[in-house]
Protein backbone atom coordinates (compact mmCIF):
# COMPACT_ATOMS: atom_id res chain seq x y z
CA UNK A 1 39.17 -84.37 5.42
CA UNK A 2 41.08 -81.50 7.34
CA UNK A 3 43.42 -79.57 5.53
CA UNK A 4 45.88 -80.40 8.49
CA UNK A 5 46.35 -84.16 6.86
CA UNK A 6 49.10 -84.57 4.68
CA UNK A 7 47.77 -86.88 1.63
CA UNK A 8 50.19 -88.45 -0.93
CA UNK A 9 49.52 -90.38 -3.86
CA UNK A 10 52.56 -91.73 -6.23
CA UNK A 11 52.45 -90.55 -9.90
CA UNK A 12 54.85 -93.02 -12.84
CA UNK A 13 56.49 -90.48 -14.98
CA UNK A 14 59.61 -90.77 -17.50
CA UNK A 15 62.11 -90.11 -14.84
CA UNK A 16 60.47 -92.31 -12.43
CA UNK A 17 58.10 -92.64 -9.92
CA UNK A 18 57.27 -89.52 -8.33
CA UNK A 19 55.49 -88.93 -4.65
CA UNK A 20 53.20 -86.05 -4.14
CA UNK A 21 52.24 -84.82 -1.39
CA UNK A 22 49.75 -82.18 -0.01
CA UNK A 23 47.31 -81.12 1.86
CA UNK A 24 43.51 -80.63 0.70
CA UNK A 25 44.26 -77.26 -0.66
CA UNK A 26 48.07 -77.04 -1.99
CA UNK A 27 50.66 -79.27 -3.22
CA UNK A 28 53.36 -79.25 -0.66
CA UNK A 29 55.83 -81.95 -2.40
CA UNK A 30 57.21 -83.77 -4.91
CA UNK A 31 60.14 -86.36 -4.41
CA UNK A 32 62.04 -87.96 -6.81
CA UNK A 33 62.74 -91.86 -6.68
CA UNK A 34 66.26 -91.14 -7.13
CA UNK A 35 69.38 -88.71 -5.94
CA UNK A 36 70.41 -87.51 -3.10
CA UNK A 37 66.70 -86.77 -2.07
CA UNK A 38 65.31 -89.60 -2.47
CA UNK A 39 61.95 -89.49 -1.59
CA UNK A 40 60.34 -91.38 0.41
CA UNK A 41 56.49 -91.71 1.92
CA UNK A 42 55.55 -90.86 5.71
CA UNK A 43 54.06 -92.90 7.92
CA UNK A 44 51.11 -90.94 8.79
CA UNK A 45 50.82 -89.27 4.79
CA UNK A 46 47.28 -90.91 3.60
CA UNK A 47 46.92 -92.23 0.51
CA UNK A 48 44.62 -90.44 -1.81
CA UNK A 49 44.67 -89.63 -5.53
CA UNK A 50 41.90 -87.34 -6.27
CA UNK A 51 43.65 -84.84 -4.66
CA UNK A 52 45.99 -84.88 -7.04
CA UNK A 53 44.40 -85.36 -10.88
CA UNK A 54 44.97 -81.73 -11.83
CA UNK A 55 48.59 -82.08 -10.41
CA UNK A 56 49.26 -85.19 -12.21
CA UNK A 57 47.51 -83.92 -15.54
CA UNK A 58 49.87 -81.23 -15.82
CA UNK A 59 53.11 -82.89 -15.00
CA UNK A 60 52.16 -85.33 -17.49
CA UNK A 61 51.19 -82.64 -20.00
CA UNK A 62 55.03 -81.13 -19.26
CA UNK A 63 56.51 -84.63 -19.71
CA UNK A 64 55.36 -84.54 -22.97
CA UNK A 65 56.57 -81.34 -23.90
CA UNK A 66 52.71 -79.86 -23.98
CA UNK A 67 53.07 -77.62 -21.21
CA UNK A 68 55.07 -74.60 -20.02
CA UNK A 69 54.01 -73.27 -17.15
CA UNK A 70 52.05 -75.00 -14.74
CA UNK A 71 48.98 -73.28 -12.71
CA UNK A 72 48.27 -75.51 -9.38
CA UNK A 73 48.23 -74.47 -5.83
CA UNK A 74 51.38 -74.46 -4.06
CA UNK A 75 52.54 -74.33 -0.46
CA UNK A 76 55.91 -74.88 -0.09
CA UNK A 77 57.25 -74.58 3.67
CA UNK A 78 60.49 -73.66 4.12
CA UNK A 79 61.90 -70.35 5.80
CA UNK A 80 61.22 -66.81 4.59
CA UNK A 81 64.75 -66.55 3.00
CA UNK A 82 63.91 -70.03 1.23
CA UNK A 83 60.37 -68.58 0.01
CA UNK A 84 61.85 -65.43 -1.70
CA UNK A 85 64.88 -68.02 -3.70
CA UNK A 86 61.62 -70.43 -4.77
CA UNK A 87 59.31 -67.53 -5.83
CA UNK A 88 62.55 -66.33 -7.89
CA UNK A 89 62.65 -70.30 -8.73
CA UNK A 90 59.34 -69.43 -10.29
CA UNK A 91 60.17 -66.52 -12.89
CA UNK A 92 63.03 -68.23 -14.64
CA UNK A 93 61.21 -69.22 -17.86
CA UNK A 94 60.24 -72.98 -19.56
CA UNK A 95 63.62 -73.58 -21.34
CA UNK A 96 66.15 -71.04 -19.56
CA UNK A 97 68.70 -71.34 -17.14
CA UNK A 98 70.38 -68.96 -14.66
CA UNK A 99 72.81 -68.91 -12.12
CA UNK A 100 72.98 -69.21 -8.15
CA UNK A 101 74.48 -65.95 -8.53
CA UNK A 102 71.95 -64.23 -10.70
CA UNK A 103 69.35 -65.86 -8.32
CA UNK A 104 70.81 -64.08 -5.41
CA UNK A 105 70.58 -60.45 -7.24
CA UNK A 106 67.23 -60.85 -8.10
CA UNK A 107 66.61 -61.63 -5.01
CA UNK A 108 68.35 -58.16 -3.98
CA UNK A 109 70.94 -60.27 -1.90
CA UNK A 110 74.04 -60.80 -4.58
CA UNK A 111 76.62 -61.95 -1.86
CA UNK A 112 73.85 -65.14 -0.83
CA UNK A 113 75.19 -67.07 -3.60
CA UNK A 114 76.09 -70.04 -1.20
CA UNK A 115 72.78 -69.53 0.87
CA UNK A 116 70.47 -69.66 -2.57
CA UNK A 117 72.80 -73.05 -3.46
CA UNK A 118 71.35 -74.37 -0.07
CA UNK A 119 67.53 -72.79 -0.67
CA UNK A 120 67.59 -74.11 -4.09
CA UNK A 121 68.70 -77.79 -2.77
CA UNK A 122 65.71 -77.60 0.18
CA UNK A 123 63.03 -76.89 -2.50
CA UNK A 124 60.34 -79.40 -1.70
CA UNK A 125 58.23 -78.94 -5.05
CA UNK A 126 60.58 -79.59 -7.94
CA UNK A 127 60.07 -79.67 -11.57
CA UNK A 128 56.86 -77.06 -10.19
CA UNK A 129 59.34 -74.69 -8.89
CA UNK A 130 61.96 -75.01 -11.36
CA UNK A 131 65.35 -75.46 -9.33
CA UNK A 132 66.82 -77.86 -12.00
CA UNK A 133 66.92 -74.46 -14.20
CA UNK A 134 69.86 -72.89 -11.97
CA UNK A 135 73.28 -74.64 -13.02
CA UNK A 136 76.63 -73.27 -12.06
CA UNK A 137 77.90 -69.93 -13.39
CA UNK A 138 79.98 -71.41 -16.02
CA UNK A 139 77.49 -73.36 -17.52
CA UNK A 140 77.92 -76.87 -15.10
CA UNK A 141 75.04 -78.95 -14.32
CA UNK A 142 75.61 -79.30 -10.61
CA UNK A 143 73.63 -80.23 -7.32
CA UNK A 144 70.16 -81.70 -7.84
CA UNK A 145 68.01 -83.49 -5.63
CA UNK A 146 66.77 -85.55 -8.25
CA UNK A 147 70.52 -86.77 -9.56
CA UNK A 148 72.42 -84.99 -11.95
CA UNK A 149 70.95 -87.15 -14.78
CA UNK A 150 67.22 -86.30 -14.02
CA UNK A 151 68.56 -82.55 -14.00
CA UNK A 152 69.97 -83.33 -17.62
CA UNK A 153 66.58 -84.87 -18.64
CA UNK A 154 64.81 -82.34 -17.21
CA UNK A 155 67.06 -79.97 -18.79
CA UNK A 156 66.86 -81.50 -22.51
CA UNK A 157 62.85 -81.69 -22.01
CA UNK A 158 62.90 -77.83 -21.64
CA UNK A 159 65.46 -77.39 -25.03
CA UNK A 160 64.52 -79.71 -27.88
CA UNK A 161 67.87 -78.21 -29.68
CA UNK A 162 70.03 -79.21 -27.03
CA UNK A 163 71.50 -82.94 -27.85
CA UNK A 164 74.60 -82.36 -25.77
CA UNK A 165 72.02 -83.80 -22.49
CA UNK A 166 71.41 -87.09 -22.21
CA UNK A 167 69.56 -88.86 -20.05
């Protein structure tokens, strides 16, 4: 198998069923089976699940609440503006949220606010790279691929306390 063929294989999980895809090496998506991203499996994707085990293992170790931080490869494609948000996507801890705006001065760019909005909504690995964690700067859930309600769930996963979210 060349690393140039997109595989897929679709994983059940408490918000649904997901679709991951990647290549031999990476994981280069995960779509949601709801939202405004709905995803949705290519034509010429090939079906294969081993590529996926570890993948699937740890997303349903995080489902359960038995995992924090995941370690699996990622290649995310997107521009080089887009790579900086998601690797900022990356540092916001298991159980925090931030802001579009505090995302845009980390990323040393504070009047991208808008732009990191739009990087955030392209991210082709959520859950992984943790876009449901931004929310507005006055503490609204808003925009998410996955539907606001999976962003709630997601949310509520990630804070035991919070009862305020439900799914």
């Amino acid at each position: 198998m060349s690393s140039d063929t997109t595989f897929f294989h679709l994983h059940p999980s408490p918000i649904g069923e997901l679709v991951l895809a990647g290549t031999d090496e990476a994981l280069t998506y995960i779509g949601f089976p709801d939202g405004r991203r709905k995803a949705s499996v290519k034509s010429h994707w090939q079906s294969c699940h081993r590529n996926f085990k570890e993948a699937c293992r740890q997303l349903d170790l995080y489902f359960s609440g038995k995992l924090t931080h995941f370690d699996i490869p990622l290649a995310p494609i997107g521009t080089p503006f887009q790579q900086r948000v998601w690797q900022a996507l990356l540092e916001i801890p298991y159980g925090e949220t931030t802001s579009y705006g505090a995302v845009a001065r980390k990323i040393h760019q504070p009047a991208a606010s808008r732009a990191v909005g739009n990087a955030n909504g392209s991210n082709p690995i959520p859950i992984i790279i943790p876009c449901h964690r931004v929310i507005g700067r006055d503490g609204t859930l808003i925009g998410f691929g996955g539907g606001l309600p999976t962003k709630r769930f997601l949310l509520q996963l990630e804070d035991r306390e919070q009862l305020s979210f439900g799914f």
